[in-house]
N, C-alpha and C. Protein backbone atom coordinates (compact mmCIF):
# COMPACT_ATOMS: atom_id res chain seq x y z
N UNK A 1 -5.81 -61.30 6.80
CA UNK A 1 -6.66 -61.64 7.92
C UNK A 1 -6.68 -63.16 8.04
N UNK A 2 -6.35 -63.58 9.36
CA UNK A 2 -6.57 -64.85 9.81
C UNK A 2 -7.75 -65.52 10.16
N UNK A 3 -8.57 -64.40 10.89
CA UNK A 3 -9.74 -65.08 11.56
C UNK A 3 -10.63 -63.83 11.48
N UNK A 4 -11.87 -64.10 11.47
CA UNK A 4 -12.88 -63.28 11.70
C UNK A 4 -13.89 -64.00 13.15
N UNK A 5 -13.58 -63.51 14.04
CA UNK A 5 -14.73 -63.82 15.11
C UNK A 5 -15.98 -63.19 15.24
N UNK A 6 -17.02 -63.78 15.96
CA UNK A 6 -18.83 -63.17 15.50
C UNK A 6 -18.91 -63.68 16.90
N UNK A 7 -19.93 -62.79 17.33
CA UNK A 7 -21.00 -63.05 18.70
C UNK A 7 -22.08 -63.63 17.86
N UNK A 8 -22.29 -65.31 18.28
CA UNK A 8 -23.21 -66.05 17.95
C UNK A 8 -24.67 -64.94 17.59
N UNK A 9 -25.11 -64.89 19.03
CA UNK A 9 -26.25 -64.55 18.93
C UNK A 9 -26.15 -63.17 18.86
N UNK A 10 -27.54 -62.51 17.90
CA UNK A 10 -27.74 -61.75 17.29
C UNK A 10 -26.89 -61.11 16.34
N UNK A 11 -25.52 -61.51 16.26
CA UNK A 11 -24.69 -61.20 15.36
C UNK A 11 -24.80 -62.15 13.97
N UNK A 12 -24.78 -63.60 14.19
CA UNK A 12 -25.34 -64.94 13.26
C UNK A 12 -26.57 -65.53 12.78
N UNK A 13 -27.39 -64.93 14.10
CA UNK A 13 -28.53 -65.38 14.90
C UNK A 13 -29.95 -64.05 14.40
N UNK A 14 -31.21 -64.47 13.90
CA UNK A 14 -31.89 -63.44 13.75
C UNK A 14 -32.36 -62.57 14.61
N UNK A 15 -31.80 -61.67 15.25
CA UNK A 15 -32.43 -61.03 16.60
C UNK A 15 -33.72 -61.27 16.66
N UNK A 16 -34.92 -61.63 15.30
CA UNK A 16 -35.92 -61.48 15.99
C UNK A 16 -36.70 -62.30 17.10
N UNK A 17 -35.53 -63.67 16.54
CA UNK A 17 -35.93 -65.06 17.10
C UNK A 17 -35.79 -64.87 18.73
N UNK A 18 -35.01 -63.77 19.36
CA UNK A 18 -34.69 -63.94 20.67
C UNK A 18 -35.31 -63.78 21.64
N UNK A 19 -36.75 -62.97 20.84
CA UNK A 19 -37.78 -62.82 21.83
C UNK A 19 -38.90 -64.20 22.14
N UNK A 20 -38.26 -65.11 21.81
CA UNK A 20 -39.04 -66.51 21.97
C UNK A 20 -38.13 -66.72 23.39
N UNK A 21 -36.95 -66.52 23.49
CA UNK A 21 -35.90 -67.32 25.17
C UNK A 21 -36.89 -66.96 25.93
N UNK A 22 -37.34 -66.31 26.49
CA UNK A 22 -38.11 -66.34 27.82
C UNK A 22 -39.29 -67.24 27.80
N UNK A 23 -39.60 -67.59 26.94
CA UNK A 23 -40.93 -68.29 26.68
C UNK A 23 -40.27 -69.88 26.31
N UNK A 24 -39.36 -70.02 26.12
CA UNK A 24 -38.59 -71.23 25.92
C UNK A 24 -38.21 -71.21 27.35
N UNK A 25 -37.57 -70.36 27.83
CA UNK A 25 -37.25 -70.75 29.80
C UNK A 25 -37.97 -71.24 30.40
N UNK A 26 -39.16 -70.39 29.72
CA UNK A 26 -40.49 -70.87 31.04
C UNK A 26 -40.79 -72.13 30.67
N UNK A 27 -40.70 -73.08 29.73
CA UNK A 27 -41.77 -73.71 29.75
C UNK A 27 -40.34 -75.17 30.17
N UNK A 28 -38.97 -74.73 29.84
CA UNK A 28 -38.14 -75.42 30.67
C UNK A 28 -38.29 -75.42 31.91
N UNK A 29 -38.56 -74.11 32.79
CA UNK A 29 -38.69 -74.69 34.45
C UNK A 29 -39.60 -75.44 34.56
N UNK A 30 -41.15 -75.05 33.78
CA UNK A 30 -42.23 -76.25 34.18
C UNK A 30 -42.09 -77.87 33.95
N UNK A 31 -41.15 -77.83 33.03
CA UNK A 31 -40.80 -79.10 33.03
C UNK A 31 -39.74 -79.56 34.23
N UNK A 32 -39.17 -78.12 34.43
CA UNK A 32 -38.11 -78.99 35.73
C UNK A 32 -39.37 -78.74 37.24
N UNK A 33 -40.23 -78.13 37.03
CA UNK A 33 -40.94 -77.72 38.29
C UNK A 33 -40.65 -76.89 39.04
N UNK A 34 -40.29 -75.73 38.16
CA UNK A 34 -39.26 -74.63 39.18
C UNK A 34 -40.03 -72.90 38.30
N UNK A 35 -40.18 -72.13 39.43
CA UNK A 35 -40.42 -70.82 38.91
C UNK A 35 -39.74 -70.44 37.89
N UNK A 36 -40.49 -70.18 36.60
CA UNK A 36 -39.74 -69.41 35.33
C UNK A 36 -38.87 -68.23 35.86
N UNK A 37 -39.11 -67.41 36.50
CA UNK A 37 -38.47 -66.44 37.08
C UNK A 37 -37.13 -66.62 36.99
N UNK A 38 -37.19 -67.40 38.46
CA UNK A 38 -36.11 -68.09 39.29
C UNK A 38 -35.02 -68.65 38.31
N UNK A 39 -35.99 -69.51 36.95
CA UNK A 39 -34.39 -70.20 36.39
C UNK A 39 -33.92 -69.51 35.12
N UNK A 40 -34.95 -68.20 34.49
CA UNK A 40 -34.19 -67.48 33.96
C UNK A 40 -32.59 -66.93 34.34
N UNK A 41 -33.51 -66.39 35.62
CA UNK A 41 -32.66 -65.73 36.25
C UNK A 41 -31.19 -66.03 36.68
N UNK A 42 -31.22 -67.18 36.78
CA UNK A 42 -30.15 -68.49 36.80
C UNK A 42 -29.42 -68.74 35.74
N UNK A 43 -30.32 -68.84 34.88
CA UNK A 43 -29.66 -69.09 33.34
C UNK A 43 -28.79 -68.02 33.19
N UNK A 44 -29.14 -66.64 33.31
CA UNK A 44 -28.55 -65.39 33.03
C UNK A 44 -27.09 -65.50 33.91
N UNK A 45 -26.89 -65.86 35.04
CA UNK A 45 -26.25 -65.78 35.70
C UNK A 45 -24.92 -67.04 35.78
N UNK A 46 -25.49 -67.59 35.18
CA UNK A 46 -24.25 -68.72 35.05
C UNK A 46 -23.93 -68.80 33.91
N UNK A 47 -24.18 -67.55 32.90
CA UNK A 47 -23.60 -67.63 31.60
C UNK A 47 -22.21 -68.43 31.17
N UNK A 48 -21.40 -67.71 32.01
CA UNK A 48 -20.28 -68.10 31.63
C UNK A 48 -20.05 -69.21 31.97
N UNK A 49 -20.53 -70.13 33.30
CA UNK A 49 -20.19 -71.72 33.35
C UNK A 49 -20.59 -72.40 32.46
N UNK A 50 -21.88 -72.01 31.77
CA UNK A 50 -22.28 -72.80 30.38
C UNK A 50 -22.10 -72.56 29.42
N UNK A 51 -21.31 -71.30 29.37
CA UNK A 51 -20.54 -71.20 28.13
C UNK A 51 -19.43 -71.82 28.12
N UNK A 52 -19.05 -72.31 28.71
CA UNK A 52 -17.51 -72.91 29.11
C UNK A 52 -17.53 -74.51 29.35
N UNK A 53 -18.78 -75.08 29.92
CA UNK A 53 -18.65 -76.12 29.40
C UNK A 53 -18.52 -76.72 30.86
N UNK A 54 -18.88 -75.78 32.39
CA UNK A 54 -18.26 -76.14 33.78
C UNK A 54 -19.35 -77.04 34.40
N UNK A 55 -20.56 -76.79 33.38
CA UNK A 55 -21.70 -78.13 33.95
C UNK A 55 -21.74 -79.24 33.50
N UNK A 56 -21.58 -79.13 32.45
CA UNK A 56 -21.38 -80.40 31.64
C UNK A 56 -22.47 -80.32 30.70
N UNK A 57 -23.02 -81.02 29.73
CA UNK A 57 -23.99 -81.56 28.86
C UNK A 57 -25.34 -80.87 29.16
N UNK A 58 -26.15 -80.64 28.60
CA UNK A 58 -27.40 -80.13 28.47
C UNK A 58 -28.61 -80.65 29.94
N UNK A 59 -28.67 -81.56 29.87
CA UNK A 59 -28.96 -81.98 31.33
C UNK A 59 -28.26 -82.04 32.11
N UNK A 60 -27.35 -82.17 32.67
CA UNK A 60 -26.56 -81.31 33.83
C UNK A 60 -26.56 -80.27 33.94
N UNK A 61 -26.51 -79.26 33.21
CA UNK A 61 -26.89 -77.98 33.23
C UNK A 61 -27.90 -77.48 34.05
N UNK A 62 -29.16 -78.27 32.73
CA UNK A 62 -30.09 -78.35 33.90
C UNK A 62 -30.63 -78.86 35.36
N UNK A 63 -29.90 -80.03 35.56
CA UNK A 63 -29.68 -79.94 37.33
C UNK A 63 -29.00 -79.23 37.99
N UNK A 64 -27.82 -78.58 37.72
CA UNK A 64 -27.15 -77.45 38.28
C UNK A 64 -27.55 -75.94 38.60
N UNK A 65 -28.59 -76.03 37.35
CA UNK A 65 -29.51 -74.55 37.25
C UNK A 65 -30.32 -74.60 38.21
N UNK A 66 -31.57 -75.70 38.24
CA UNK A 66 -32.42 -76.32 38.94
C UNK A 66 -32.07 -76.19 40.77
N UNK A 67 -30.70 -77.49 40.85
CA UNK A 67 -30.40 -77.04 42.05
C UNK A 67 -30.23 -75.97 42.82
N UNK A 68 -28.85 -75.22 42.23
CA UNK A 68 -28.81 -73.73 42.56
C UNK A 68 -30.38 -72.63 43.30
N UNK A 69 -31.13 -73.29 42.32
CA UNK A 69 -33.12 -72.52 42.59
C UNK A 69 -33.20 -73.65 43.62
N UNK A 70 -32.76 -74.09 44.09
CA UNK A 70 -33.65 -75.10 45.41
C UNK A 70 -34.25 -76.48 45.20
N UNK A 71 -34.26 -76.84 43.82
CA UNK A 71 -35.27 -77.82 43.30
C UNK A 71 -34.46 -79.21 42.71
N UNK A 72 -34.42 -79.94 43.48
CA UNK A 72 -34.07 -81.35 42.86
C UNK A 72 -35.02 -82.03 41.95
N UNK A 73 -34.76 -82.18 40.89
CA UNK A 73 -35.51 -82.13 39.61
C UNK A 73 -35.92 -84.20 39.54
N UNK A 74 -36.69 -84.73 39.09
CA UNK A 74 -36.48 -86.33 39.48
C UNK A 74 -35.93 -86.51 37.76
N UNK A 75 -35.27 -87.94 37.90
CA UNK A 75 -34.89 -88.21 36.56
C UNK A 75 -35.57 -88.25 35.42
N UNK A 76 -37.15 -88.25 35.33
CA UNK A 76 -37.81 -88.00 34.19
C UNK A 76 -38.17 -86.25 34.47
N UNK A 77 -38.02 -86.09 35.01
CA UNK A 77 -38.34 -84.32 34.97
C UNK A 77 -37.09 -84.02 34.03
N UNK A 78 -36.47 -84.00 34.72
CA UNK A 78 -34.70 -83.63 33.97
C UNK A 78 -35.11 -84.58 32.34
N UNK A 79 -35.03 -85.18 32.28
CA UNK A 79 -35.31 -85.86 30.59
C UNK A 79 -36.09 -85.01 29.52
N UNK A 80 -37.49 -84.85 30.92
CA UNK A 80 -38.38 -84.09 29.97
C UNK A 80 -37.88 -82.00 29.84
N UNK A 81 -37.40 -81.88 30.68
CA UNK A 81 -36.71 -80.60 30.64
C UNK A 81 -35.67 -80.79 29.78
N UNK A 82 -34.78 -81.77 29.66
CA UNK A 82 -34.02 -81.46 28.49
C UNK A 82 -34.44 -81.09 27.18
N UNK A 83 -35.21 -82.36 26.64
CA UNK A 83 -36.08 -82.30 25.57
C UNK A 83 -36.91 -80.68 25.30
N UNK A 84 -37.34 -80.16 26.37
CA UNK A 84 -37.86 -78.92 26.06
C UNK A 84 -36.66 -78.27 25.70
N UNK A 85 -35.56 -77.86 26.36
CA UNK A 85 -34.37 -77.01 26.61
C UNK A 85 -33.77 -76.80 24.82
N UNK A 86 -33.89 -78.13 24.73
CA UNK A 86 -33.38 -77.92 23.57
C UNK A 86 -34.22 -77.40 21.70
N UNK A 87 -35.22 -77.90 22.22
CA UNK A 87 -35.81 -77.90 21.10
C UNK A 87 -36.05 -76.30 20.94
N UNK A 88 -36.45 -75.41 22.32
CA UNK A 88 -36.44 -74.18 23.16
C UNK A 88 -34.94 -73.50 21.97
N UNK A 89 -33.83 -74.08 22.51
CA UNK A 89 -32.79 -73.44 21.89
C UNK A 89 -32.66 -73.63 20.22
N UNK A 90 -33.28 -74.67 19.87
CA UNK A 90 -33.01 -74.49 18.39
C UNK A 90 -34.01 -73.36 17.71
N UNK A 91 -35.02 -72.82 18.09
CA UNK A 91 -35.68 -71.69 18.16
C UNK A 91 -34.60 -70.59 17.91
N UNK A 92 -34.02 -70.02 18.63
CA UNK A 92 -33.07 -69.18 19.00
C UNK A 92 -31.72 -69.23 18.32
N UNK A 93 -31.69 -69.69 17.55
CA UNK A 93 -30.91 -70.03 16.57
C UNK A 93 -30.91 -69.93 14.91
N UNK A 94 -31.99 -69.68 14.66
CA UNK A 94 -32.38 -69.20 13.23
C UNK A 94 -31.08 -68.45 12.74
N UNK A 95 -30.72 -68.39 11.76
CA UNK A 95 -29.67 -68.00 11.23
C UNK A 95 -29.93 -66.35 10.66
N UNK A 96 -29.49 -65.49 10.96
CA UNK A 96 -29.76 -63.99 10.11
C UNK A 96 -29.56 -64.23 9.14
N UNK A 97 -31.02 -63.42 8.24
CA UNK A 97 -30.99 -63.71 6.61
C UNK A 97 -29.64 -63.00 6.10
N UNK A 98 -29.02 -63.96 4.85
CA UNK A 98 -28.06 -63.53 4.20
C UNK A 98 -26.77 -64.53 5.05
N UNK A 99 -26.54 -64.68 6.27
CA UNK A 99 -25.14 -64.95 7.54
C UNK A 99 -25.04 -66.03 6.33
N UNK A 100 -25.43 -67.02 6.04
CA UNK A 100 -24.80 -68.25 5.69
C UNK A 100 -24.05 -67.95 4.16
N UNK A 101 -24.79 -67.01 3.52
CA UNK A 101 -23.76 -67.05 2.36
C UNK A 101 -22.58 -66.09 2.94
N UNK A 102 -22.60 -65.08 3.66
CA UNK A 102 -21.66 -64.49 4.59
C UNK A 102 -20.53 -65.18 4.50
N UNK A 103 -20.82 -66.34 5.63
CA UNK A 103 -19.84 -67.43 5.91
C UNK A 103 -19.25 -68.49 5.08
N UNK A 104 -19.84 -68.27 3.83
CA UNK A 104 -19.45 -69.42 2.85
C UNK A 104 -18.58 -68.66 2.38
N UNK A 105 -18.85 -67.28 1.88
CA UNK A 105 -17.54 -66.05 1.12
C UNK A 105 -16.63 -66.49 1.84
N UNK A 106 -15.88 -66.31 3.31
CA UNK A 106 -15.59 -66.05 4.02
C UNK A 106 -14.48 -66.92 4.52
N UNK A 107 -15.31 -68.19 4.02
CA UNK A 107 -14.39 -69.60 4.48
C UNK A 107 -13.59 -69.75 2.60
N UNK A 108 -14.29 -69.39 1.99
CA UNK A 108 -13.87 -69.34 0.43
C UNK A 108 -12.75 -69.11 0.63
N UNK A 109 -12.61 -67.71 1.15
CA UNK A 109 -11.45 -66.78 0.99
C UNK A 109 -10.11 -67.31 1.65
N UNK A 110 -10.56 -68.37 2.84
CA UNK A 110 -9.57 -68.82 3.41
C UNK A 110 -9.51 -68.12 5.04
């Protein structure tokens, strides 16, 4: 075996942590000033451009998300929405108990 590939989340990721994203969304639109709804809903939907890297950087993202919902975000909105966005995502990221020695076997092995 050459490679072993994993779906980040909930595969690496503690599923339980995932029920915090919506509550991390929301409190990103209030910082961009935009219906939680609306930029979930957005988020969901442009998966793949931000998985890919087609917005660019973490705040662009979020003006692209933002825009798309109608809302031109001002440059400290967008700052302060980043700062949420992210701190939001390191939440969601907790590692599933056990994944890291997983991955240490794993890389051992070659």
């Amino acid at each position: 075996m050459k490679a072993v590939v994993f779906d980040f989340f909930g595969t690496l990721t503690d599923p339980s942590a995932e029920a915090g994203r919506l509550a991390s969304f929301a409190a990103t639109a209030a910082a961009l000033g935009m219906p939680a709804d609306a930029f979930a809903t957005t988020m969901a939907a442009t998966f793949r451009e931000r998985a890919t890297g087609a917005f660019g950087d973490t705040r662009a993202t979020l003006q692209a998300v933002a825009q798309r919902c109608g809302v031109t975000p001002t440059p400290a909105a967008l700052d302060a929405a980043t700062a949420v966005q992210l701190a939001g995502a390191a939440t969601v990221r907790t590692p599933r108990p056990g994944v890291l020695t997983v991955l240490a076997t794993l890389r051992e092995r070659g």
